[in-house]
Each structure stands twice: as structure tokens, then as C-alpha cells.
N, C-alpha and C. Protein backbone atom coordinates (compact mmCIF):
# COMPACT_ATOMS: atom_id res chain seq x y z
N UNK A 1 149.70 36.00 46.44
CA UNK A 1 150.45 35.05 47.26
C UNK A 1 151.13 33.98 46.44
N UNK A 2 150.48 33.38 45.20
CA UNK A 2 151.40 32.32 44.42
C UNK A 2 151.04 31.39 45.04
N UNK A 3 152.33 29.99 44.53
CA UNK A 3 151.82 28.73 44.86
C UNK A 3 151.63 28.71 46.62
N UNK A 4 150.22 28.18 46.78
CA UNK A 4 149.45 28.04 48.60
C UNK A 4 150.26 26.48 49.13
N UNK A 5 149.77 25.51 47.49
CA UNK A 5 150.46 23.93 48.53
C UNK A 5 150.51 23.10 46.95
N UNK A 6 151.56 22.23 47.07
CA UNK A 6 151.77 21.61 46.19
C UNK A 6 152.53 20.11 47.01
N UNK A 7 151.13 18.86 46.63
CA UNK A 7 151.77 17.75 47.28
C UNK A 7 151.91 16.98 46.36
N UNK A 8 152.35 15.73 46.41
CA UNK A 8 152.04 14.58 45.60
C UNK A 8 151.86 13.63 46.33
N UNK A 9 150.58 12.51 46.26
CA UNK A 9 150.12 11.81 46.44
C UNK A 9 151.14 10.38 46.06
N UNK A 10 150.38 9.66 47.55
CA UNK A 10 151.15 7.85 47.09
C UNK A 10 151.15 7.23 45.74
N UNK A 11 150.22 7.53 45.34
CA UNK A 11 150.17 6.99 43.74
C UNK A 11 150.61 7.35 42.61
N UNK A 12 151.23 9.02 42.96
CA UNK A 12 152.09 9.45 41.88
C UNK A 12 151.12 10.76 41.26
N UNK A 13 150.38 10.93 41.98
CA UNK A 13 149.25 12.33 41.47
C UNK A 13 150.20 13.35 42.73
N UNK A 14 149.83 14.41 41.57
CA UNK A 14 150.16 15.84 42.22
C UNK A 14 149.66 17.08 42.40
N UNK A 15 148.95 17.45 43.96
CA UNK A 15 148.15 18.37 43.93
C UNK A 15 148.61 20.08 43.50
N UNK A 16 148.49 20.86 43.18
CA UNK A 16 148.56 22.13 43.20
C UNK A 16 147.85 23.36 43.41
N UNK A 17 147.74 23.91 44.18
CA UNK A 17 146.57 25.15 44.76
C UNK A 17 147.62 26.44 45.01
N UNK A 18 146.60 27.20 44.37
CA UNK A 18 147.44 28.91 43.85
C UNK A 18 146.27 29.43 44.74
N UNK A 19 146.44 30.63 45.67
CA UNK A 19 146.04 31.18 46.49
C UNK A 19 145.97 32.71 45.39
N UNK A 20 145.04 33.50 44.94
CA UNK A 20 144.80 34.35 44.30
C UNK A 20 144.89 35.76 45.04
N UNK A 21 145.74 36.24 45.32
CA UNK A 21 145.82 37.55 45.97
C UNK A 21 146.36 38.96 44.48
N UNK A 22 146.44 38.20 43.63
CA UNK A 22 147.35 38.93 42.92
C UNK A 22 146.22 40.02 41.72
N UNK A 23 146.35 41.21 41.64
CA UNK A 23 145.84 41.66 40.46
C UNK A 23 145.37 41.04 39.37
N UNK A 24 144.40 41.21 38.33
CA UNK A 24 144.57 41.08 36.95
C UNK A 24 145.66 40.99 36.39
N UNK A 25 146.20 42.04 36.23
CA UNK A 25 147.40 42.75 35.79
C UNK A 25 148.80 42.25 35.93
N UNK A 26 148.81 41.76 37.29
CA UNK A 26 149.74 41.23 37.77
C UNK A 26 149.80 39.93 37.80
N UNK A 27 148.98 38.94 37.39
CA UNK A 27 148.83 37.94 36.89
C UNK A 27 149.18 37.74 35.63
N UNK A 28 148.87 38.60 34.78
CA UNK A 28 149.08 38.41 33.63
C UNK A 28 150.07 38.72 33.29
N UNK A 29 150.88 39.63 33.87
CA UNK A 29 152.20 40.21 33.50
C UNK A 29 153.05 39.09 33.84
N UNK A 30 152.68 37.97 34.36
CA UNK A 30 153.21 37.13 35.04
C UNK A 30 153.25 35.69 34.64
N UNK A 31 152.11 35.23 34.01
CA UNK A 31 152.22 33.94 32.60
C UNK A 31 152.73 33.87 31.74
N UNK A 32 152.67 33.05 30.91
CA UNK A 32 152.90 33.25 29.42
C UNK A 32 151.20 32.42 28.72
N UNK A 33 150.32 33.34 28.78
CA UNK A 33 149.55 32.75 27.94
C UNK A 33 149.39 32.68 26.25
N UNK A 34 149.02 31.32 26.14
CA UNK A 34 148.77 31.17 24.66
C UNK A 34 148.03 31.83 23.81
N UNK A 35 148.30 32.11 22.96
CA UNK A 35 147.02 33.02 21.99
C UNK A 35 146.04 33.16 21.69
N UNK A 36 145.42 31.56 21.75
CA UNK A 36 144.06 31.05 21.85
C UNK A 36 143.20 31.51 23.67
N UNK A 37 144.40 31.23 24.37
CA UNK A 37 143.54 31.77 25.69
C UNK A 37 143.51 32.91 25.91
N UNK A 38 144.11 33.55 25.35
CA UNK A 38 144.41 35.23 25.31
C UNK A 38 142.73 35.70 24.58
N UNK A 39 142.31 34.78 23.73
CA UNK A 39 141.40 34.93 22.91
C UNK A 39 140.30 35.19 23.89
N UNK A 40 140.45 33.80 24.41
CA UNK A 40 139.16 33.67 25.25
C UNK A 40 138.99 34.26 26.25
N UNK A 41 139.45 34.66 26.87
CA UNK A 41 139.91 36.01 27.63
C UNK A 41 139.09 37.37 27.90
N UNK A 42 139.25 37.60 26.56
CA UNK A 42 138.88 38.72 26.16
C UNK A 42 137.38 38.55 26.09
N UNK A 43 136.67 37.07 25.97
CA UNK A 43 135.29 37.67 25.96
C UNK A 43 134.80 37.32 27.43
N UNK A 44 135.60 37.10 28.12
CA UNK A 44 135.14 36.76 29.60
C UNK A 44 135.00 38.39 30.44
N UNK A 45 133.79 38.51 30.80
CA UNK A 45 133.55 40.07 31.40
C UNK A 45 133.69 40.27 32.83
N UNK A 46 133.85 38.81 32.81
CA UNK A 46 134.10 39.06 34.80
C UNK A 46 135.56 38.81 35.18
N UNK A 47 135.86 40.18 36.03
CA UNK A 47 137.68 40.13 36.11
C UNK A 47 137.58 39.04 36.99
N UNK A 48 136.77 38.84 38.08
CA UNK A 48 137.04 37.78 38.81
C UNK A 48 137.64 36.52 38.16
N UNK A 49 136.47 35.98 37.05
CA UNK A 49 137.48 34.71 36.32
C UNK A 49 137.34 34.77 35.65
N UNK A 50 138.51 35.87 34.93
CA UNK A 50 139.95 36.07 34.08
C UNK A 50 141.22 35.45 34.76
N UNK A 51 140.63 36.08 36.88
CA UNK A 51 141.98 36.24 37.25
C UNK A 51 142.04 34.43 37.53
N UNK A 52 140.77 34.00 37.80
CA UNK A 52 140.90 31.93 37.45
C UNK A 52 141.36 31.47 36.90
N UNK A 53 141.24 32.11 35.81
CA UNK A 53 142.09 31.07 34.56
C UNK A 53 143.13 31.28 34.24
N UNK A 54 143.70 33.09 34.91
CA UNK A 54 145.24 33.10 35.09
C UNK A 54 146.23 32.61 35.69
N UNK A 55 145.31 32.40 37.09
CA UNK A 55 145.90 31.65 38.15
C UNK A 55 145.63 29.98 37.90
N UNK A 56 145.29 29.73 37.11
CA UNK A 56 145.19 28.23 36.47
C UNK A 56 146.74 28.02 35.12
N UNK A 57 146.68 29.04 34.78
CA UNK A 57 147.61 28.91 34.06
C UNK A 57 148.88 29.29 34.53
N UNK A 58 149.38 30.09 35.73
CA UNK A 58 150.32 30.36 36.70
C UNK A 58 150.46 28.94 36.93
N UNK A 59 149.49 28.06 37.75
CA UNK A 59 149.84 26.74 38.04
C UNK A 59 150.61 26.05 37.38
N UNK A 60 149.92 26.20 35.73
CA UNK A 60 151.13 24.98 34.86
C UNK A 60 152.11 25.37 34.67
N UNK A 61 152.29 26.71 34.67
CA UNK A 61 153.30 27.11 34.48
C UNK A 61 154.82 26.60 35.54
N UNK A 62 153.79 26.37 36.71
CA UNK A 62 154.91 25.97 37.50
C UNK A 62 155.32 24.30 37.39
N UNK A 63 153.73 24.22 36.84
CA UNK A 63 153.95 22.51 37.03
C UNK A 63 154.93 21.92 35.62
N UNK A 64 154.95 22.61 34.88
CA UNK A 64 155.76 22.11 33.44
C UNK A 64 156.72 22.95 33.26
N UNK A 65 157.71 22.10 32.86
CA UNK A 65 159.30 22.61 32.51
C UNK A 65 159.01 23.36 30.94
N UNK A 66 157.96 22.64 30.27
CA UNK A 66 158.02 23.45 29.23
C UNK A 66 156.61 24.40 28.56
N UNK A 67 156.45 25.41 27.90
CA UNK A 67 155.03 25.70 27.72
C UNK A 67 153.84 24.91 26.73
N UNK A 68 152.65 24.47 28.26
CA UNK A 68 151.81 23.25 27.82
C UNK A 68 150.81 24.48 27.15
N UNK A 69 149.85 23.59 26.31
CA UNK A 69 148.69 24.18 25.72
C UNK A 69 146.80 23.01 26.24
N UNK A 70 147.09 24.36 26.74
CA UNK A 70 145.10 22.85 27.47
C UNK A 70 144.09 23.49 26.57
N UNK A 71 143.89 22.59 26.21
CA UNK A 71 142.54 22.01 25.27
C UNK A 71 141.86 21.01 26.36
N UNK A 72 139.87 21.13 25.68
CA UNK A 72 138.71 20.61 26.22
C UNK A 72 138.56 19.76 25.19
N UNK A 73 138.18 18.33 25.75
CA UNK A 73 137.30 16.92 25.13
C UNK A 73 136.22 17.73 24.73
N UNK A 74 134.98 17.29 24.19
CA UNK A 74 133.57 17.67 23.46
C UNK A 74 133.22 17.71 25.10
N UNK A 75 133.27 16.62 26.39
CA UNK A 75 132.20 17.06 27.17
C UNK A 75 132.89 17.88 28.20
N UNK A 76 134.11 18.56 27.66
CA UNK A 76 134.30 19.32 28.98
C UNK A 76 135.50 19.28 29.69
N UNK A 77 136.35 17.52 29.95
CA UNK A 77 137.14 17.29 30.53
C UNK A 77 138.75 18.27 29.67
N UNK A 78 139.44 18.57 31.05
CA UNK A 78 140.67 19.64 29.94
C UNK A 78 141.55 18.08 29.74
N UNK A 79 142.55 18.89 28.81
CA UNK A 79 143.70 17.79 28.56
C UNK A 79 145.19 18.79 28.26
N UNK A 80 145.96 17.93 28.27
CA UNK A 80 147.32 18.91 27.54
C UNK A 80 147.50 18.46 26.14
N UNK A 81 147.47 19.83 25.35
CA UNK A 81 147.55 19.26 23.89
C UNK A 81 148.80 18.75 23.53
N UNK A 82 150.13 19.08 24.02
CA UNK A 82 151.37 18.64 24.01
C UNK A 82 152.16 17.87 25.31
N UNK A 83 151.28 17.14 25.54
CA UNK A 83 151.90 16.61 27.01
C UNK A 83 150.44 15.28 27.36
N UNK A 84 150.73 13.73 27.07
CA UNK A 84 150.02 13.21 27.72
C UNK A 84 150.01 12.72 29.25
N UNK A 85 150.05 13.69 29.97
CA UNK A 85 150.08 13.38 31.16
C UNK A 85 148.72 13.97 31.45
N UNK A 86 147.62 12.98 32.50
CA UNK A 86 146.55 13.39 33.00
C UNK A 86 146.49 14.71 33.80
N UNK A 87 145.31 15.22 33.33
CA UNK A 87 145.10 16.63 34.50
C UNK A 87 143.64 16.95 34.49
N UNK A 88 143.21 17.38 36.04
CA UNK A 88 141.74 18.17 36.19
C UNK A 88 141.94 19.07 36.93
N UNK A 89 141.17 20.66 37.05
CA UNK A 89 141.22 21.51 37.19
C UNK A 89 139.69 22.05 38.05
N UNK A 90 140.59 23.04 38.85
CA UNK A 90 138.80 23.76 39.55
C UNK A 90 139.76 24.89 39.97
N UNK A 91 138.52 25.65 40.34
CA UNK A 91 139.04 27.50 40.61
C UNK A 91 137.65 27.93 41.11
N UNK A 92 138.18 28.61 42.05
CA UNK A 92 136.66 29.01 43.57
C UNK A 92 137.04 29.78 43.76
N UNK A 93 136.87 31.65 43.73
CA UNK A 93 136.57 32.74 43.75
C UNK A 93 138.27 33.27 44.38
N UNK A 94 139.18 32.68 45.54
CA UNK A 94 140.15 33.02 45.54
C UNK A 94 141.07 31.77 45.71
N UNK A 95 140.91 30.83 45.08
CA UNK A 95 141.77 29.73 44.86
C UNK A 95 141.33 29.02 43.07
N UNK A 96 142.63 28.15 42.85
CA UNK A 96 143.12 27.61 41.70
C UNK A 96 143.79 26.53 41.88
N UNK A 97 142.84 25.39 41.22
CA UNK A 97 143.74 24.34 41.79
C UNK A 97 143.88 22.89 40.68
N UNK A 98 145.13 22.16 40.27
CA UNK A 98 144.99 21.30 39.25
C UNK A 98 145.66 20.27 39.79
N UNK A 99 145.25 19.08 39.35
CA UNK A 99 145.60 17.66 39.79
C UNK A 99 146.19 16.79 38.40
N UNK A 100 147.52 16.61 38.69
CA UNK A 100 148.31 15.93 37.43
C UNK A 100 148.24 14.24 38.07
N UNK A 101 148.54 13.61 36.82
CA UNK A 101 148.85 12.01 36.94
C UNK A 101 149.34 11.57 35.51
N UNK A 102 150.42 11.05 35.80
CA UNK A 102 151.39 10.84 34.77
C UNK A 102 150.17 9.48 33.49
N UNK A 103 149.45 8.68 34.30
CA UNK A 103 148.45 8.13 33.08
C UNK A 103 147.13 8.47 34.12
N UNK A 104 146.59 7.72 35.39
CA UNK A 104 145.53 7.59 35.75
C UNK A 104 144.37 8.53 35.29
N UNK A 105 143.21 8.26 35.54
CA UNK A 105 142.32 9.44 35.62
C UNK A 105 142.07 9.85 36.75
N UNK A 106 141.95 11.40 37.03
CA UNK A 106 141.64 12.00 38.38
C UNK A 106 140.39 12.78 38.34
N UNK A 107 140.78 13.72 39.39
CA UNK A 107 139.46 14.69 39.33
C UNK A 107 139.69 15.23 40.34
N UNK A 108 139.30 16.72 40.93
CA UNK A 108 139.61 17.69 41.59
C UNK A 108 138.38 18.63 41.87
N UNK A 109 138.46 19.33 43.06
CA UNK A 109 137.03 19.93 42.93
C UNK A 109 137.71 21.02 44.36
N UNK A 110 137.16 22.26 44.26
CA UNK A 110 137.23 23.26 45.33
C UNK A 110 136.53 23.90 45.25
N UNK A 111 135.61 24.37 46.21
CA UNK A 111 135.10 25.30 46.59
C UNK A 111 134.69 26.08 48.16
N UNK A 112 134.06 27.08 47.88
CA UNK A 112 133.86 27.99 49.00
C UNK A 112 132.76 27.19 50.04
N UNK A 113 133.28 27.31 51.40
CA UNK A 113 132.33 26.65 52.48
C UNK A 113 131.41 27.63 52.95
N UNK A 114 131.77 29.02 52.77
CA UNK A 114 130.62 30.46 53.28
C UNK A 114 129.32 30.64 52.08
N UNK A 115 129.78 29.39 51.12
CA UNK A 115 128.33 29.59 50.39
C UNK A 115 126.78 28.25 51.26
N UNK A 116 126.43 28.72 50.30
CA UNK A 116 125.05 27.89 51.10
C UNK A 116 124.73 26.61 50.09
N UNK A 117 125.11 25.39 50.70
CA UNK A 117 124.56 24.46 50.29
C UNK A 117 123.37 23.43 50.84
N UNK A 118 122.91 24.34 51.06
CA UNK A 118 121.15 23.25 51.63
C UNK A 118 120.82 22.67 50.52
N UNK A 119 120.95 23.76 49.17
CA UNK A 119 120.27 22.94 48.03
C UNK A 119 121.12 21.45 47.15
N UNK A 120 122.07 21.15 48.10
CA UNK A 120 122.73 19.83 47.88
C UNK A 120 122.12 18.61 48.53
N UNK A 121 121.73 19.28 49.85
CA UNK A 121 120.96 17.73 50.17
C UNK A 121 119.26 17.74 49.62
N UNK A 122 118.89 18.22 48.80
CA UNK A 122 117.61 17.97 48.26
C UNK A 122 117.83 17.27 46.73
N UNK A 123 118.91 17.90 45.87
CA UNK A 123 119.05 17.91 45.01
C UNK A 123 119.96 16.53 44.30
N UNK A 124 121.08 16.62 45.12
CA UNK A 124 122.14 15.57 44.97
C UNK A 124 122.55 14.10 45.69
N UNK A 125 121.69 14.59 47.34
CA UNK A 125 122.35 12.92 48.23
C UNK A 125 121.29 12.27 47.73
N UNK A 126 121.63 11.16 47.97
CA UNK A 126 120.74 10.20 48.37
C UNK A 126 120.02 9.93 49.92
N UNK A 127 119.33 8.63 49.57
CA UNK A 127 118.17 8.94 50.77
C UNK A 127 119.48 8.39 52.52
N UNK A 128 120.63 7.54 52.00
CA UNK A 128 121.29 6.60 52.93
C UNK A 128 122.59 8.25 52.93
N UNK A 129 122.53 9.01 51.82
CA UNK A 129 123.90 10.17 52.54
C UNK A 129 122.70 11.23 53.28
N UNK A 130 121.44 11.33 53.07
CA UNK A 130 120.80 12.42 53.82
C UNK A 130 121.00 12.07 55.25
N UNK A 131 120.42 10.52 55.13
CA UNK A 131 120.16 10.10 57.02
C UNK A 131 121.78 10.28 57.67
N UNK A 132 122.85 10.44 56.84
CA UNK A 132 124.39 10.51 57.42
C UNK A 132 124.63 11.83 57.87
N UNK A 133 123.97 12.81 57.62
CA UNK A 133 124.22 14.29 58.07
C UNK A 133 124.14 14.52 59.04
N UNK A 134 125.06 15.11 59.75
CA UNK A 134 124.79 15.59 61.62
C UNK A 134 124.11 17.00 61.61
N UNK A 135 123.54 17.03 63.03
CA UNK A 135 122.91 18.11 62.97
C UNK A 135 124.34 19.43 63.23
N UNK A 136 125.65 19.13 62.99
CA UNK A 136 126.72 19.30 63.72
C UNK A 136 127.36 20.36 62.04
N UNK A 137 128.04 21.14 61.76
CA UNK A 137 128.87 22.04 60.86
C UNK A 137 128.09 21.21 59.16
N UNK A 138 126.86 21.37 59.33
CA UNK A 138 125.98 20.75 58.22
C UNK A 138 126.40 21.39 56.97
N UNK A 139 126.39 22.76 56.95
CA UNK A 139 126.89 23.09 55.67
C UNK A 139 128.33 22.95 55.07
N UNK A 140 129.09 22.40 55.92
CA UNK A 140 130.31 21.94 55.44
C UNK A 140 130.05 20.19 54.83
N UNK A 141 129.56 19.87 55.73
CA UNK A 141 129.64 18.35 55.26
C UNK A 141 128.94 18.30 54.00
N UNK A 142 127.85 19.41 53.59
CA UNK A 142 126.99 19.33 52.39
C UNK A 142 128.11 19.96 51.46
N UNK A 143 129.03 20.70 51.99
CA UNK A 143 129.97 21.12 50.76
C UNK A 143 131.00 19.79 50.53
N UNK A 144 131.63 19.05 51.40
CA UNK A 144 131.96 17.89 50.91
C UNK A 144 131.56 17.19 50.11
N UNK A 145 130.44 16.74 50.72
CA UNK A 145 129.87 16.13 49.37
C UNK A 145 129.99 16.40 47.82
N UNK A 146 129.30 17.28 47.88
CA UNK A 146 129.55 18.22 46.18
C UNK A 146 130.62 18.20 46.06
N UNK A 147 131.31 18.30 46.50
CA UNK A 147 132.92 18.79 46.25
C UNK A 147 132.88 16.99 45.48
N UNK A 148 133.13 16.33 46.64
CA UNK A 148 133.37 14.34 46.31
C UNK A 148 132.64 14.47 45.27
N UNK A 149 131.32 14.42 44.91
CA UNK A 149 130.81 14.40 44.07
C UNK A 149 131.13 14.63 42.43
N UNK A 150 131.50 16.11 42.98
CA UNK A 150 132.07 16.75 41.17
C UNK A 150 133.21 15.87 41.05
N UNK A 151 134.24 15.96 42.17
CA UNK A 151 135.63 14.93 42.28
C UNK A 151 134.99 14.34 41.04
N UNK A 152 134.69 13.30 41.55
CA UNK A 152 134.24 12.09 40.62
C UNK A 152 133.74 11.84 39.52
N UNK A 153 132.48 12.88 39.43
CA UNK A 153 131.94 13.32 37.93
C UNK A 153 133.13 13.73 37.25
N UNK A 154 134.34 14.67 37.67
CA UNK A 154 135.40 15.14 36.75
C UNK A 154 136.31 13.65 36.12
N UNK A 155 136.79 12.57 37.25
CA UNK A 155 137.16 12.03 36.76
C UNK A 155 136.36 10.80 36.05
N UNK A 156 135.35 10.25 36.34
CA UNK A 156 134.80 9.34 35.14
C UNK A 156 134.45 10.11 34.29
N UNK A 157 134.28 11.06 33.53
CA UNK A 157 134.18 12.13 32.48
C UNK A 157 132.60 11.25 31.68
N UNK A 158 131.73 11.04 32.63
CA UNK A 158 130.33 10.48 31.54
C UNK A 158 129.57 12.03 31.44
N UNK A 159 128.74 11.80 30.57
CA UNK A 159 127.48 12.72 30.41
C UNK A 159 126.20 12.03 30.93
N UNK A 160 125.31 12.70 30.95
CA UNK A 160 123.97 12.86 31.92
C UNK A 160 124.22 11.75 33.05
N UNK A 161 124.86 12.29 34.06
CA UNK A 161 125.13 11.44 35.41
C UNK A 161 124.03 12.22 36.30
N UNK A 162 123.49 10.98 36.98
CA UNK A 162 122.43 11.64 38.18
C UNK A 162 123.81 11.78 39.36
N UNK A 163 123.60 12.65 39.91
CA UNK A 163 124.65 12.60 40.92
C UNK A 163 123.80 12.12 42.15
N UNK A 164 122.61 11.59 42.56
CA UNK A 164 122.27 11.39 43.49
C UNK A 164 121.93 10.22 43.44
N UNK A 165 121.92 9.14 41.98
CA UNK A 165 121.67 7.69 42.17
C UNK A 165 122.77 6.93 41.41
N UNK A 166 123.86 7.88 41.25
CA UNK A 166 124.75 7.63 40.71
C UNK A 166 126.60 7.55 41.10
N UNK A 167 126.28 8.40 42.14
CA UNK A 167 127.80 8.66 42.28
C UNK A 167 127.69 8.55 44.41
N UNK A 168 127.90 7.56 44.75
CA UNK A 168 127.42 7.35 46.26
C UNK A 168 128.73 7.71 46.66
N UNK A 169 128.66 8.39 48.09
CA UNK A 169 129.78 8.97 49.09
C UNK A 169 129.46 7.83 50.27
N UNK A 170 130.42 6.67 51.19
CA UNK A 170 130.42 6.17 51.64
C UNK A 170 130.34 7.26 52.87
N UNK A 171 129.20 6.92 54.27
CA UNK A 171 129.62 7.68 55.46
C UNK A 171 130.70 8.15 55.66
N UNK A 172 131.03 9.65 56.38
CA UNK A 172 132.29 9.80 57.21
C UNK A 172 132.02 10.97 58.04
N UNK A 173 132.99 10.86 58.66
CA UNK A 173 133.01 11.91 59.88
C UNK A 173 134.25 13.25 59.53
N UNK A 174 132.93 14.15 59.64
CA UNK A 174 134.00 15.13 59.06
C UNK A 174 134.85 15.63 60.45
N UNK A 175 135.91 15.96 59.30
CA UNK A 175 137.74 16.81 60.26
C UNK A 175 137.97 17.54 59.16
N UNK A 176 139.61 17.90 60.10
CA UNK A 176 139.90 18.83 58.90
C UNK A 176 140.57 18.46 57.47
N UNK A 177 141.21 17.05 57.89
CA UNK A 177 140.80 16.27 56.52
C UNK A 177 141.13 15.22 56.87
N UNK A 178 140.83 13.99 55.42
CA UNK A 178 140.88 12.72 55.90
C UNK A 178 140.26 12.29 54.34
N UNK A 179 139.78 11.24 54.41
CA UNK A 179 139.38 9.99 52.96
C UNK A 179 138.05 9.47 52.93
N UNK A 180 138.10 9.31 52.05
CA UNK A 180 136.34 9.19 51.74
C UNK A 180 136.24 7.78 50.42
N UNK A 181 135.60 6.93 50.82
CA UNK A 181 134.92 6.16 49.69
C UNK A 181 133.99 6.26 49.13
N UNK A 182 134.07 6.37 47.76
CA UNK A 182 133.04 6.03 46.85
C UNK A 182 132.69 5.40 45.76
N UNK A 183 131.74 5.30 44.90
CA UNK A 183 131.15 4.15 44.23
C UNK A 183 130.52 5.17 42.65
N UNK A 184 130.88 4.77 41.65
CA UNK A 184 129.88 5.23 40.73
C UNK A 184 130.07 4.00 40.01
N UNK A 185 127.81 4.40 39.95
CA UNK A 185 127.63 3.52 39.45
C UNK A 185 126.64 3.43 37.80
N UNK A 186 127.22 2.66 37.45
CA UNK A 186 126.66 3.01 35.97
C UNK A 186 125.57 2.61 35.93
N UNK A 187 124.51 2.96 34.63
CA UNK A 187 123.18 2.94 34.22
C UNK A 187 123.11 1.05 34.07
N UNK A 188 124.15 0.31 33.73
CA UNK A 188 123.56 -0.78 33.44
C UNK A 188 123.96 -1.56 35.26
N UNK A 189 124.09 -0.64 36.36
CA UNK A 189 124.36 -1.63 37.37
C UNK A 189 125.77 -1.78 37.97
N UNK A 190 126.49 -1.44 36.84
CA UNK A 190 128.35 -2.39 37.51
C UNK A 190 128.69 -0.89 38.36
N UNK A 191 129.58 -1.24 39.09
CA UNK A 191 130.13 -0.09 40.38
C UNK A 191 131.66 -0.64 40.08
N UNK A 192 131.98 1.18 40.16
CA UNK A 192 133.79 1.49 40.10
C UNK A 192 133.96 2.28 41.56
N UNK A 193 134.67 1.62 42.33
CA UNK A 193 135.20 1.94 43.64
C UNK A 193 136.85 3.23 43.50
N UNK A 194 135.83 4.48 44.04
CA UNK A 194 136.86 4.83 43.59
C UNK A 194 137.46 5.45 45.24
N UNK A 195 138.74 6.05 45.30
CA UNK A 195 139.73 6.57 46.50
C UNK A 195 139.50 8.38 46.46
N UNK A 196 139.14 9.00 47.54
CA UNK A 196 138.76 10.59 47.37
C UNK A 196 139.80 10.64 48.74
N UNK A 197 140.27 11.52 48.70
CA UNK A 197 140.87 12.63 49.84
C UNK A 197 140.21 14.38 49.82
N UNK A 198 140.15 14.62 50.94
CA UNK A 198 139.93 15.81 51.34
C UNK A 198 140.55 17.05 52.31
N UNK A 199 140.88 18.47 52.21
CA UNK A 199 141.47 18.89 53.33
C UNK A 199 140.39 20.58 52.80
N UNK A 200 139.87 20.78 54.32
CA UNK A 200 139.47 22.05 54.92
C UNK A 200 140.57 22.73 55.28
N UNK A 201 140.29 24.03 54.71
CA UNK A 201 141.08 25.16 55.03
C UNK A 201 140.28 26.76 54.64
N UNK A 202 140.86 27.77 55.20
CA UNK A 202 141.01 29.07 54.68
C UNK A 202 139.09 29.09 54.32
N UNK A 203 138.08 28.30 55.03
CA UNK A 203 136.61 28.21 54.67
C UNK A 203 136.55 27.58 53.31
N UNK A 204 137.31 27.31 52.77
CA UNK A 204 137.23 25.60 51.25
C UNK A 204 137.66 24.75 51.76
N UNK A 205 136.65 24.06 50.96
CA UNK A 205 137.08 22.43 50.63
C UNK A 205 138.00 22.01 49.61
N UNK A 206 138.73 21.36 50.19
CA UNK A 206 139.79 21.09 48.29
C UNK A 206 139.69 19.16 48.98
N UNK A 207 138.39 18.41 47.47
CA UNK A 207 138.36 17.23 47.34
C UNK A 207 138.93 16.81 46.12
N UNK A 208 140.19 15.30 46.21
CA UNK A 208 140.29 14.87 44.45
C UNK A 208 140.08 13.41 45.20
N UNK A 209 139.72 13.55 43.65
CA UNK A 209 139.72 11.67 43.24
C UNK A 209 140.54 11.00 42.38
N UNK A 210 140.94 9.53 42.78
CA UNK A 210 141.88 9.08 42.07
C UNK A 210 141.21 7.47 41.78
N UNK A 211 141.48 6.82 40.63
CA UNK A 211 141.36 5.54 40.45
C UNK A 211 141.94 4.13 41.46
N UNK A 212 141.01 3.15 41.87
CA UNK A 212 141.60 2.68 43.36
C UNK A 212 143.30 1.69 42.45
């Protein structure tokens, strides 16, 4: 299917989500990947994500006039090696999706709502997001979360973050989309208020985060 939705946000961030219908083959016949990812490629054994990171690279392809090269920080976060413009990335079994910002930091997160997340509210809320759960489309709202969650972990880019005494989701009432506040908060105490949006579709969640 190719590009699914491509918005840009009030602040100058720009979403992009690739809907994966397409072959291996036909993906690839269809990038221009770099040599180094061509590399890595090859030791990845699951066609499933090969066809992720093709359809991740289909994305930039659309998103840049010219051919970018993404490189990883030490903990993970991607970057463009020839292009400082911000970007974060996620890819969920038939979607691909990257969030640009000309400086801010962001963060992006998608995944599948037909998986099972019970083990999010044991693992990740807190005791004030457990008591917020309805007894009402529970495993969606537990995929929100995570979703907000990683959001956020992607864009403050720390290492060993508790995500459950660390990264708070302000109440909300889930739809099919809408905004979400939250808070991470660091080990010595201080809190960064940050701005999340969300939209349900196709059984995913597609959550980003942006700096307020």
C-alpha cells in the first residue's frame, strides 16, 4: 500500500506511517538502501523485519529530497548521519512509522492492539494509572500507555528508566484519538512536562511525543 498518512504537527514535527502490504522483494526493489544496511540485513532471519526496516527506509526515502544515512547513538536513539534534523522511529508487524523535527526532541511509538497487554499494568503503571483503568476496552488503554510510555522513553533518550516511577501518563479517556499529558521524572526529583498525541486505527496505536 505505501505511504498510509503523513501529517505535520503545530510545532513543526512530521508524522509518517507506511502501511506494509508489499513483498520483501518488492520493497526492496523499491529503496535505495545503503550498504551498511544492506549489511545488516542480511543477518536479520526474520523476513518479517527485513520488510520493517525496508519500509522504514521507504519512509525516508519519501521524507528526504536527498539520500539520508541513519546511524544509532551508543543507547539506541537513531539519528541522520548527513542531515541534522531530529527523528524517531517504530515498526509493528504491518506498519512503519518515523517522526521528524527540524531541532526538537521527539519520540514515536506503534504498536499492535490484538496483542495482550495485561503484563503492562503489573509491570509498568503506577499505583494512581492502575486505579485510572476502566473496566471498559482495557487492553487498549493498557496499549496506550506503553505506547505513551516508550513515546517518551524514545524521546528523553536516558538509560535505566523505571517506566513505572518514572515516566507518569496524566488520566484520560480513551477515543479514537486525542492528547495525553505527561511527566518524566528524573532520579534526583525535577519533572519535564512533556505534550503526547495519539490516534487508533486499523487495531494500533500510533503515540508521539514532543517537547512542551
Amino acid at each position: 500500500m505505501g505511504l498510509y498518512l503523513r501529517e505535520k504537527l503545530d510545532n513543526g514535527a512530521v508524522i509518517s506511517v507506511w502501511k506494509i502490504t508489499e513483498s520483501e522483494e518488492e520493497l526492496m526493489n523499491s529503496v535505495s538502501v545503503p550498504n551498511d544496511e544492506l549489511e545488516e540485513l542480511s543477518f536479520i532471519r526474520s523476513s518479517d523485519r527485513r520488510k520493517e526496516k525496508l519500509a522504514i527506509r521507504a519512509l525516508l526515502d519519501c521524507t528526504f529530497d536527498e539520500k539520508v544515512y541513519l546511524g544509532h547513538h551508543d543507547n539506541g536513539r537513531p539519528f541522520i548521519q548527513n542531515n541534522v534534523i531530529e527523528i524517531s522511529i517504530s515498526h509493528c508487524n504491518d506498519y512503519a512509522a518515523i517522526m521528524t523535527h527540524p531541532v526538537d526532541h521527539i519520540g514515536i511509538d506503534i504498536e499492535s492492539t490484538l496483542r495482550d497487554f495485561s503484563v503492562v499494568e503489573k509491570r509498568i503503571l503506577s499505583e494512581e494509572e492502575r486505579e485510572d483503568l476502566s473496566s471498559r476496552d482495557t487492553n487498549t488503554q493498557l496499549a496506550v500507555y506503553w505506547s505513551a510510555k516508550e513515546a517518551v522513553y524514545k524521546l528523553m533518550s536516558r538509560t535505566s528508566v523505571d517506566f513505572e516511577s518514572q515516566i507518569k501518563i496524566e488520566k484520560f479517556t480513551l477515543r479514537d484519538e486525542g492528547e495525553l499529558e505527561a511527566f518524566f521524572i528524573d532520579r534526583d526529583g525535577g519533572k519535564t512536562r512533556l505534550e503526547l498525541g495519539y490516534r487508533l486505527f486499523d487495531n494500533h496505536v500510533l503515540v508521539w511525543a514532543c517537547e512542551e
